[in-house]
N, C-alpha and C. Protein backbone atom coordinates (compact mmCIF):
# COMPACT_ATOMS: atom_id res chain seq x y z
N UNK A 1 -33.18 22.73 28.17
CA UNK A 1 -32.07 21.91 27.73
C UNK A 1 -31.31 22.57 26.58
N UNK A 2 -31.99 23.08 25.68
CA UNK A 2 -31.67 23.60 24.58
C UNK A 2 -30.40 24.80 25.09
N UNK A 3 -31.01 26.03 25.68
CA UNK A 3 -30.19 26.91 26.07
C UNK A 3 -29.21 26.39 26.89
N UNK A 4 -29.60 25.32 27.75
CA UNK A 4 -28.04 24.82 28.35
C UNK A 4 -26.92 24.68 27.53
N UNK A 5 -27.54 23.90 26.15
CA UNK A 5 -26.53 23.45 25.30
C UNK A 5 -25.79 24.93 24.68
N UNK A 6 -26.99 25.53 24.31
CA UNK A 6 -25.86 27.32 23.79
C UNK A 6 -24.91 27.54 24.53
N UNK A 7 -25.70 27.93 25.92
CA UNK A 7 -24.58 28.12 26.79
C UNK A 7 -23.27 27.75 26.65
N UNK A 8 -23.01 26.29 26.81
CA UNK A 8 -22.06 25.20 26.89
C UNK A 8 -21.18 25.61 25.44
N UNK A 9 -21.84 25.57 24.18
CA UNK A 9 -21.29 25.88 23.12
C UNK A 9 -20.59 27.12 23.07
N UNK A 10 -21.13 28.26 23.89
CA UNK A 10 -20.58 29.35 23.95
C UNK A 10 -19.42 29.60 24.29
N UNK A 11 -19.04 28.73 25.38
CA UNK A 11 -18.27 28.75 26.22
C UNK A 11 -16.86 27.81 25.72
N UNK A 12 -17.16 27.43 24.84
CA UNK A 12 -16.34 26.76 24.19
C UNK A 12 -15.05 27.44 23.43
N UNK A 13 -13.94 26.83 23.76
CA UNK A 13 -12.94 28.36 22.90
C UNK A 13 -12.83 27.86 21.46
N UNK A 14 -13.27 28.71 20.59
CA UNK A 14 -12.75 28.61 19.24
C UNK A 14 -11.93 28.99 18.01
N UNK A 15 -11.45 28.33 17.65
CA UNK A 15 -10.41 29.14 16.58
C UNK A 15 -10.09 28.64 15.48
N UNK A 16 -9.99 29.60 14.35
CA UNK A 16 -9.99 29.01 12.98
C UNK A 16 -8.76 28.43 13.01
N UNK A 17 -8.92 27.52 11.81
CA UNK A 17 -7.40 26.78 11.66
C UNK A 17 -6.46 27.67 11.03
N UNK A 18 -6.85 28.92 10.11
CA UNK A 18 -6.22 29.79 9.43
C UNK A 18 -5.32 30.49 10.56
N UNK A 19 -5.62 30.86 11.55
CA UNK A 19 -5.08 31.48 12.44
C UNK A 19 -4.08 30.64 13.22
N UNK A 20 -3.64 29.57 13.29
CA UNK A 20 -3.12 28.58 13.86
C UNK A 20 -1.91 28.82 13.14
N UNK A 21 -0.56 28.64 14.41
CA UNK A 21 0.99 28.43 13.50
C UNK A 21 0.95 27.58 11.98
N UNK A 22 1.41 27.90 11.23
CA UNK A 22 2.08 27.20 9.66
C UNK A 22 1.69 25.57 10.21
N UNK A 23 2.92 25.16 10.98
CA UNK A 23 3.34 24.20 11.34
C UNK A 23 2.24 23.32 11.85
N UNK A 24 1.36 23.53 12.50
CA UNK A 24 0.07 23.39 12.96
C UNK A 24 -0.92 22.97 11.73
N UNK A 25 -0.98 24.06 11.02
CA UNK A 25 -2.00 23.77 10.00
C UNK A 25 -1.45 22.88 8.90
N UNK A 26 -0.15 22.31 8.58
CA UNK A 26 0.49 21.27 7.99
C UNK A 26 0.35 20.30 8.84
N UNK A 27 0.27 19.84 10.13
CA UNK A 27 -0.22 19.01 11.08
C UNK A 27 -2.14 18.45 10.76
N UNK A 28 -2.73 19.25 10.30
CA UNK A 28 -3.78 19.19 10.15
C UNK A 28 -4.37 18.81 8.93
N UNK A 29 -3.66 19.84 7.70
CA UNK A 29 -3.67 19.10 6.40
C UNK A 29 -2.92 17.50 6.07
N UNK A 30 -2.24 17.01 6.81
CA UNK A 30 -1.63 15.59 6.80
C UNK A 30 -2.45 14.79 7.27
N UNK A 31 -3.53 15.00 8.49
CA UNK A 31 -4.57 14.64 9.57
C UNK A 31 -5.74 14.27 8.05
N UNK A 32 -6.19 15.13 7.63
CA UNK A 32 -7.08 15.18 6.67
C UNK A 32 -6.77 14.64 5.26
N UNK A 33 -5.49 14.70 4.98
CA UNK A 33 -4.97 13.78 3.59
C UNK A 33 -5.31 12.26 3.93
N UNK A 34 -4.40 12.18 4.62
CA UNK A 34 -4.10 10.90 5.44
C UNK A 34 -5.55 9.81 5.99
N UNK A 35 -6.81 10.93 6.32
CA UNK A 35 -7.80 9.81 6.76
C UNK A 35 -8.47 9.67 5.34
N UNK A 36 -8.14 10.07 3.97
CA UNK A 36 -8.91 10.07 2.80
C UNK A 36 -7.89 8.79 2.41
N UNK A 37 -6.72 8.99 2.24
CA UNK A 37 -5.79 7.87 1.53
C UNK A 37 -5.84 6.72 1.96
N UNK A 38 -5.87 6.62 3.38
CA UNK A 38 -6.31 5.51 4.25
C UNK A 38 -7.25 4.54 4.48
N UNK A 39 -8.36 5.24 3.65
CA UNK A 39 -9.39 4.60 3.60
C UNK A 39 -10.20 4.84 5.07
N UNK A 40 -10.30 6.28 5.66
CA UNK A 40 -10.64 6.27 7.33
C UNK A 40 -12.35 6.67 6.96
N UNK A 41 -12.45 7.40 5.52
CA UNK A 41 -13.72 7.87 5.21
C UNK A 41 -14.77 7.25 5.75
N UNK A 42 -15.78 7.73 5.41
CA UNK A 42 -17.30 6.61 5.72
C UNK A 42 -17.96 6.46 4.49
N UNK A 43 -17.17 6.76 3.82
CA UNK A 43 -18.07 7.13 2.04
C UNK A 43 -17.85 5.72 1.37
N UNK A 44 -18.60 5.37 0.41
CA UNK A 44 -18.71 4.21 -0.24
C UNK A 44 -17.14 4.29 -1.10
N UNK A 45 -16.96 3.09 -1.25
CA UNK A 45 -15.38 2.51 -2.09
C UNK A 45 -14.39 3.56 -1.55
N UNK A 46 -14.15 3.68 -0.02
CA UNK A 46 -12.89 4.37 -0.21
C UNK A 46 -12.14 3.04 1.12
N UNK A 47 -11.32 2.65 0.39
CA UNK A 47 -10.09 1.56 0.91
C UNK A 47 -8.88 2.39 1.21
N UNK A 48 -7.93 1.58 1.68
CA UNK A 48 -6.45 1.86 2.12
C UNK A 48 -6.35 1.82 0.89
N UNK A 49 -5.38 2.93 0.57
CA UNK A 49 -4.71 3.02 -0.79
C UNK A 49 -2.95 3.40 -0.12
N UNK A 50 -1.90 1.90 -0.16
CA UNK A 50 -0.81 2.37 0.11
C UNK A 50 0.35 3.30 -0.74
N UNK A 51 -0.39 3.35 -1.86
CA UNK A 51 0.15 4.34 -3.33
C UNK A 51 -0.12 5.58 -2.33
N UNK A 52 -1.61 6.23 -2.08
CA UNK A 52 -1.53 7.16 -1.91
C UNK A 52 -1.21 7.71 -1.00
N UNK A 53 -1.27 6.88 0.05
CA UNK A 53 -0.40 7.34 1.14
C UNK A 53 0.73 7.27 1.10
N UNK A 54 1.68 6.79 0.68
CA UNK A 54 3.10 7.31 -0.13
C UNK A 54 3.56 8.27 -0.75
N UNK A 55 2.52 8.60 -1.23
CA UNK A 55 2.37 9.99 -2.13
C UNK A 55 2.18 11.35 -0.90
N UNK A 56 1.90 11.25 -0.08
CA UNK A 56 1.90 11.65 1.53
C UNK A 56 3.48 12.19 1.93
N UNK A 57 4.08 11.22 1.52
CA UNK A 57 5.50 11.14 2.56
C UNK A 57 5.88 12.25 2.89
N UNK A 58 6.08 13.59 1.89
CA UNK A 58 6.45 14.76 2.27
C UNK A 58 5.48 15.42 2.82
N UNK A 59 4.57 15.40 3.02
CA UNK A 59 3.59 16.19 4.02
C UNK A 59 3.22 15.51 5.60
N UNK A 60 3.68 14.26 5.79
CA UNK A 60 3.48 13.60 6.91
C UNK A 60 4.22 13.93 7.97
N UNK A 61 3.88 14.59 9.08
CA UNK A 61 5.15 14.30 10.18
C UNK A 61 5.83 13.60 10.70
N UNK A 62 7.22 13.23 10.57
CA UNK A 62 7.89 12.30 11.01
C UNK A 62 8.35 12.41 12.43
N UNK A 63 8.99 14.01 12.73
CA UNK A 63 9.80 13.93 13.75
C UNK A 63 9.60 15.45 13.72
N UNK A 64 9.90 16.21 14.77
CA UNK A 64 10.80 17.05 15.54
C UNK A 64 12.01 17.17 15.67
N UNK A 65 12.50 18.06 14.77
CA UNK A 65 14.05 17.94 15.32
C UNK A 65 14.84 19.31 15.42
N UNK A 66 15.89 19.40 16.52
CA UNK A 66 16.17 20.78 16.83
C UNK A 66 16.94 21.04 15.66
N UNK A 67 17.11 22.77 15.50
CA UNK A 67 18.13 23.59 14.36
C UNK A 67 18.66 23.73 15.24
N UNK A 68 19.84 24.14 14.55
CA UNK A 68 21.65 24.90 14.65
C UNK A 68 20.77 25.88 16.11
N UNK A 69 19.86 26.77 16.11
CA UNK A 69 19.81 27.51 16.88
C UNK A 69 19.19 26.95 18.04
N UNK A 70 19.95 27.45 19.01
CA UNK A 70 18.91 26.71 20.79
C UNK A 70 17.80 27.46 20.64
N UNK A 71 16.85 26.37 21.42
CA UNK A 71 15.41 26.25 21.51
C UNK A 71 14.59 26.70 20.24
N UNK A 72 15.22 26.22 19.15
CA UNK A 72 14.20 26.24 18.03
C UNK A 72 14.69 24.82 17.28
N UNK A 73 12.98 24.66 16.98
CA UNK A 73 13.00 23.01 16.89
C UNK A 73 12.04 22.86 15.34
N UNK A 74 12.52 22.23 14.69
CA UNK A 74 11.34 22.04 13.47
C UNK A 74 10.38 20.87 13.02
N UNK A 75 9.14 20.80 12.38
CA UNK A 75 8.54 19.48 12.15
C UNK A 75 9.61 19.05 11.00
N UNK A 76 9.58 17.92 10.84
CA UNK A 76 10.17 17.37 9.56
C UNK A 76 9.19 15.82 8.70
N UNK A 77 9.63 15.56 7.45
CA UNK A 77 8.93 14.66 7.17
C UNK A 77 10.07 13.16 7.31
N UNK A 78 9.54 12.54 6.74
CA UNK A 78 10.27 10.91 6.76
C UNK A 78 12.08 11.14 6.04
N UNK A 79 12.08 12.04 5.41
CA UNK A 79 12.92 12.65 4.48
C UNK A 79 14.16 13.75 5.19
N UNK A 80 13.70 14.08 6.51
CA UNK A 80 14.43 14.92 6.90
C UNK A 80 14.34 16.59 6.94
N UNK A 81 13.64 16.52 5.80
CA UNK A 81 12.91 17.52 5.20
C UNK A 81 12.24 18.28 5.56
N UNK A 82 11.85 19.74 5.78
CA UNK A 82 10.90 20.43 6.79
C UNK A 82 9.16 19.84 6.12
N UNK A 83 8.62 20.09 7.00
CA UNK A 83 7.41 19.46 6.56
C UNK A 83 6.62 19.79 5.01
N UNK A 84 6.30 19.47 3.79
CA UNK A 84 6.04 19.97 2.77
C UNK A 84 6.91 19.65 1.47
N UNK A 85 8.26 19.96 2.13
CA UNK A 85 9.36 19.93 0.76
C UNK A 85 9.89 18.66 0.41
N UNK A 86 9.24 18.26 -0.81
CA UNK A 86 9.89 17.42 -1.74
C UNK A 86 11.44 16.99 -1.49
N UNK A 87 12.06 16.13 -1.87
CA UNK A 87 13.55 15.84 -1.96
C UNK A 87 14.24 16.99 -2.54
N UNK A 88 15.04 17.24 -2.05
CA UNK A 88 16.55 18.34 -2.08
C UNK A 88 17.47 17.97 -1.53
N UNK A 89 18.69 18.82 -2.13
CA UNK A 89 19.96 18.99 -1.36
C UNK A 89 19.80 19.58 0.04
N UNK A 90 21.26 19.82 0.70
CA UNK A 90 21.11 19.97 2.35
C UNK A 90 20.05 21.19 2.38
N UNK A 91 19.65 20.98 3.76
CA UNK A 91 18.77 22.09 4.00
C UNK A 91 18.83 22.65 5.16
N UNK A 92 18.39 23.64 5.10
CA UNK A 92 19.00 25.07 6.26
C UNK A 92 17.65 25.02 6.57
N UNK A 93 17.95 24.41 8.30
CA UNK A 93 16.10 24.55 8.68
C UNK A 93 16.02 26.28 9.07
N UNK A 94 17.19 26.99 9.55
CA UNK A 94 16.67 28.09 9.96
C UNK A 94 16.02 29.03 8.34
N UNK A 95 15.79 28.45 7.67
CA UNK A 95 15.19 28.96 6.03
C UNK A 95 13.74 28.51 6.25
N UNK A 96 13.34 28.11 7.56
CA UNK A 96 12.05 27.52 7.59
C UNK A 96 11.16 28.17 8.61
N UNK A 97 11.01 29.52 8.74
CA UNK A 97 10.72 29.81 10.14
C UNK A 97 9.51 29.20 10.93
N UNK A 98 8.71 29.74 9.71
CA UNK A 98 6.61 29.65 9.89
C UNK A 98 6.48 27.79 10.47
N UNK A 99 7.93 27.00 10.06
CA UNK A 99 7.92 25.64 10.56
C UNK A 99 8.40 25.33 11.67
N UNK A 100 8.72 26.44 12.72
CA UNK A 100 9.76 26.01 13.84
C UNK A 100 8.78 26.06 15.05
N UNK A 101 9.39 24.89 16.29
CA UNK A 101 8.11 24.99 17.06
C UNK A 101 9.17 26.07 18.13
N UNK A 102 8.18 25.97 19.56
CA UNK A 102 9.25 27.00 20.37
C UNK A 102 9.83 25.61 21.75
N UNK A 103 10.55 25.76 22.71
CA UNK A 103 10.18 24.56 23.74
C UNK A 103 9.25 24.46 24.36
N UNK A 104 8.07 25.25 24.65
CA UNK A 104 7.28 25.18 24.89
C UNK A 104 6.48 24.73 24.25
N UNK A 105 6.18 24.57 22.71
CA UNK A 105 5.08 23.43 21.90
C UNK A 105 5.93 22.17 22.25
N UNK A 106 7.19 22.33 22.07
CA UNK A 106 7.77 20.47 22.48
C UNK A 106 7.69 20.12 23.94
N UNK A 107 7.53 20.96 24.52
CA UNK A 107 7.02 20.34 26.05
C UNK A 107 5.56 19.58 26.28
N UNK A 108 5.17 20.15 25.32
CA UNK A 108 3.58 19.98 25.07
C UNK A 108 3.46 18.75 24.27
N UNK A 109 3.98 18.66 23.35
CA UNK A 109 3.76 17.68 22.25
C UNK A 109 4.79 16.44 22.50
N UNK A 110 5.80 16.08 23.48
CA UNK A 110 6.92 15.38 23.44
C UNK A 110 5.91 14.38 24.49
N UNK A 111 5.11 14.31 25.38
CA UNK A 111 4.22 12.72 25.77
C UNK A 111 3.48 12.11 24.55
N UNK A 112 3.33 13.03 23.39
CA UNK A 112 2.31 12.57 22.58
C UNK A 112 3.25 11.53 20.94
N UNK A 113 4.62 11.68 21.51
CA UNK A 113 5.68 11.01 20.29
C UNK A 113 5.34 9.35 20.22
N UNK A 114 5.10 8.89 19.51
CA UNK A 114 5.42 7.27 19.48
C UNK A 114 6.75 6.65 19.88
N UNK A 115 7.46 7.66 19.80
CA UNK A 115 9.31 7.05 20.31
C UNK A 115 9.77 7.91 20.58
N UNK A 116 10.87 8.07 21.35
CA UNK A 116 11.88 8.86 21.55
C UNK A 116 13.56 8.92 20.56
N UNK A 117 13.98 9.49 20.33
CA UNK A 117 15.16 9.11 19.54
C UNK A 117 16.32 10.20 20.12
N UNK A 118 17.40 9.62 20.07
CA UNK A 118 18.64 10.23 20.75
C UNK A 118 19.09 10.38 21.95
N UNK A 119 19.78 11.16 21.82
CA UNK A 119 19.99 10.92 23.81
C UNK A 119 19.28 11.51 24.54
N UNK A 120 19.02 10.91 25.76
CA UNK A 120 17.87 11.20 26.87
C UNK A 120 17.14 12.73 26.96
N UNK A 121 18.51 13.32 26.77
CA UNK A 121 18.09 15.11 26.65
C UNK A 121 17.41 15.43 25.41
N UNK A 122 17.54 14.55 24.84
CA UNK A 122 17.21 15.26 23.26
C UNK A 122 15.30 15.46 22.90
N UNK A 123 15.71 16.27 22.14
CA UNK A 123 13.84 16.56 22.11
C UNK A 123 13.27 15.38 20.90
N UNK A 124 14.46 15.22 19.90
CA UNK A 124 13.78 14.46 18.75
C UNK A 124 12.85 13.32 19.17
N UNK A 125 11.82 13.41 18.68
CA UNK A 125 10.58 12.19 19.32
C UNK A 125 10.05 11.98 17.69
N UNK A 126 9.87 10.72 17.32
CA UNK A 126 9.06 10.52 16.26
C UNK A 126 7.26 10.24 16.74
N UNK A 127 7.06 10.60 15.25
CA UNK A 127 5.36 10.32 15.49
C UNK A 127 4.95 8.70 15.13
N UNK A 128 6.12 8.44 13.66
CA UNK A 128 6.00 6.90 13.72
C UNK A 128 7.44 6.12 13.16
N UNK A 129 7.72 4.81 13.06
CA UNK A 129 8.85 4.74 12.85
C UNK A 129 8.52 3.50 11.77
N UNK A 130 9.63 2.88 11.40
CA UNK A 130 9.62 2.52 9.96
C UNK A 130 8.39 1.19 9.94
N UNK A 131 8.30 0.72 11.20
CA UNK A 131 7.74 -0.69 11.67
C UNK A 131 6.43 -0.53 11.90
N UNK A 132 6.02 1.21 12.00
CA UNK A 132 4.53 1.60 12.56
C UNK A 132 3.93 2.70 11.25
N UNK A 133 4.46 2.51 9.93
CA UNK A 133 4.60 3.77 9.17
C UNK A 133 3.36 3.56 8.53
N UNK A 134 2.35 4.85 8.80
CA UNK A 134 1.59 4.33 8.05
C UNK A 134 0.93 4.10 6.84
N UNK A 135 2.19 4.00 5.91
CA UNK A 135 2.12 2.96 4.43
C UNK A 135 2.04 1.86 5.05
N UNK A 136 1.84 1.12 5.51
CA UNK A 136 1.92 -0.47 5.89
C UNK A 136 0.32 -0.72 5.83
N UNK A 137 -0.25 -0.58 7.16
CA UNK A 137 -1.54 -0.34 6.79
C UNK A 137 -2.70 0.51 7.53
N UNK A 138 -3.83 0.33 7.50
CA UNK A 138 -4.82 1.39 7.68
C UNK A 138 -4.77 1.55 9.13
N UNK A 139 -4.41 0.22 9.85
CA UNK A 139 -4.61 0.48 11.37
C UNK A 139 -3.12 1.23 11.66
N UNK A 140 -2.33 1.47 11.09
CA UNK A 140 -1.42 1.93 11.26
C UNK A 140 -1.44 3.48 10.86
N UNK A 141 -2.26 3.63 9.80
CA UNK A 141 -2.33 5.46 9.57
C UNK A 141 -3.30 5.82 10.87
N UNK A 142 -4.81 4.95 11.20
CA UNK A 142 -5.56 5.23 12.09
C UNK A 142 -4.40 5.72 13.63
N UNK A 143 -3.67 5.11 13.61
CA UNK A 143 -3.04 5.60 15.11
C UNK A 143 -2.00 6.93 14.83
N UNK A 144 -1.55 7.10 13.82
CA UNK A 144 -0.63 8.15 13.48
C UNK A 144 -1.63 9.04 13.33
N UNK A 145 -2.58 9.11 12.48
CA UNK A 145 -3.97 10.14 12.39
C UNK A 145 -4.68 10.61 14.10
N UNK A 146 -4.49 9.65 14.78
CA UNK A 146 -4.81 9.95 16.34
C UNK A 146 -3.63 10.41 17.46
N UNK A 147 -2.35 10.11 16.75
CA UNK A 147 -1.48 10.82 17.69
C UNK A 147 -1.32 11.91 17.32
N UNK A 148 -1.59 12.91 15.77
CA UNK A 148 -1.38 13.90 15.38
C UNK A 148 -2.44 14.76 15.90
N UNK A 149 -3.90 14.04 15.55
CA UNK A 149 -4.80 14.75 15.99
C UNK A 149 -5.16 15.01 17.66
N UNK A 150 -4.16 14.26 18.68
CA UNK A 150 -4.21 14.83 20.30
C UNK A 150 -3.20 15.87 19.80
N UNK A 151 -2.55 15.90 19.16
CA UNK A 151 -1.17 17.25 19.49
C UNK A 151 -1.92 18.49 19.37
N UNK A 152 -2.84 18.26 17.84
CA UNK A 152 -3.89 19.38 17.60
C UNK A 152 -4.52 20.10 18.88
N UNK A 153 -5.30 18.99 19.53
CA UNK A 153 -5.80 19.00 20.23
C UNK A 153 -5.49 19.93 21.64
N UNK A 154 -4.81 18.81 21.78
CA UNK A 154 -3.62 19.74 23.01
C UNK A 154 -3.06 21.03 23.14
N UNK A 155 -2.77 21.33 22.15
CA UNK A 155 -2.38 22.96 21.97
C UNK A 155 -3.36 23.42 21.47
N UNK A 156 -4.85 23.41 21.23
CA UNK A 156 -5.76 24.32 20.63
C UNK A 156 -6.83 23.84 20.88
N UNK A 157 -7.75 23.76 22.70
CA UNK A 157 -8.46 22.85 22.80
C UNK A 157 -9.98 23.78 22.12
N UNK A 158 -10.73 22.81 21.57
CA UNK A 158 -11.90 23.60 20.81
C UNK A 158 -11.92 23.49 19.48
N UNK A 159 -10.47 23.59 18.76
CA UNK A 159 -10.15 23.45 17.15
C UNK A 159 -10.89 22.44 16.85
N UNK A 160 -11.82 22.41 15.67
CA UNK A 160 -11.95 21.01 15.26
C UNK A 160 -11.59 21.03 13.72
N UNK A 161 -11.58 20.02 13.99
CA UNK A 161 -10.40 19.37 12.66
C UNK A 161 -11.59 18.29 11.32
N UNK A 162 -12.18 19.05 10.53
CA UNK A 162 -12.47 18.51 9.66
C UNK A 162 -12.05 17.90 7.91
């Protein structure tokens, strides 16, 4: 039984998260902020804290949305913002490369949106929207924490995400 299980483990594809697109591993660090602020822990006294998940906002994924250039598409936060950056003036997503997906990650990742936004063609899909955000509450980060973590998933089967 034992060696079955090596086997099985062996066979398993693996890959560091270091090696994973930018964009990806900001997908993952939000995954992991997010189940601490939330209160998703298993550790003694850790509650929903909606402070700190606010404190989140710029690292959370909001949306997908295409740049000026065809077929390059970027994460963004609640803000508009490429994923990470604080409030600023306008911003030039093509200044964002290591953040751009290709159509092929949005082919991949666009069943896994909570909504769709724009016109039918359009790729913009949110992950959550103002009514599902999860500052509101814990069952609400729990499902944003699980739609982020299938995208993971989906494009990197084997990654695990601690």
């Amino acid at each position: 039984m034992l060696s079955t299980l090596n086997t099985l483990h062996k066979q398993l594809p693996t890959r560091r998260i270091e090696t994973l697109p930018y964009w990806q591993q900001a997908i993952i660090s939000s995954i992991v902020s997010l189940r601490h602020a939330a209160g998703m822990e298993t550790y003694r006294n850790n509650n929903f804290s909606k402070r700190a998940v606010q404190s989140l906002r710029p690292y959370i994924p909001y949306l997908v949305h295409q740049t000026l250039t065809s077929g390059v598409y970027i994460l963004v936060n609640r803000d508009y913002r490429p994923i990470g950056l604080h409030w600023s003036n306008m911003v030039d997503y093509n200044k964002y490369p290591h953040l751009h997906l290709t159509a092929a990650d949005v082919a991949l990742i666009r069943p896994l949106y909570h909504l769709y936004q724009g016109p039918e063609d359009s790729v913009d899909g949110n992950f959550f929207m103002d009514g599902s955000s999860p500052c509101i509450s814990k069952q609400h980060a729990e499902k944003l924490v699980n739609r982020l973590e299938k995208i993971i998933e989906t494009l990197n089967p084997g990654v695990e995400i601690v």
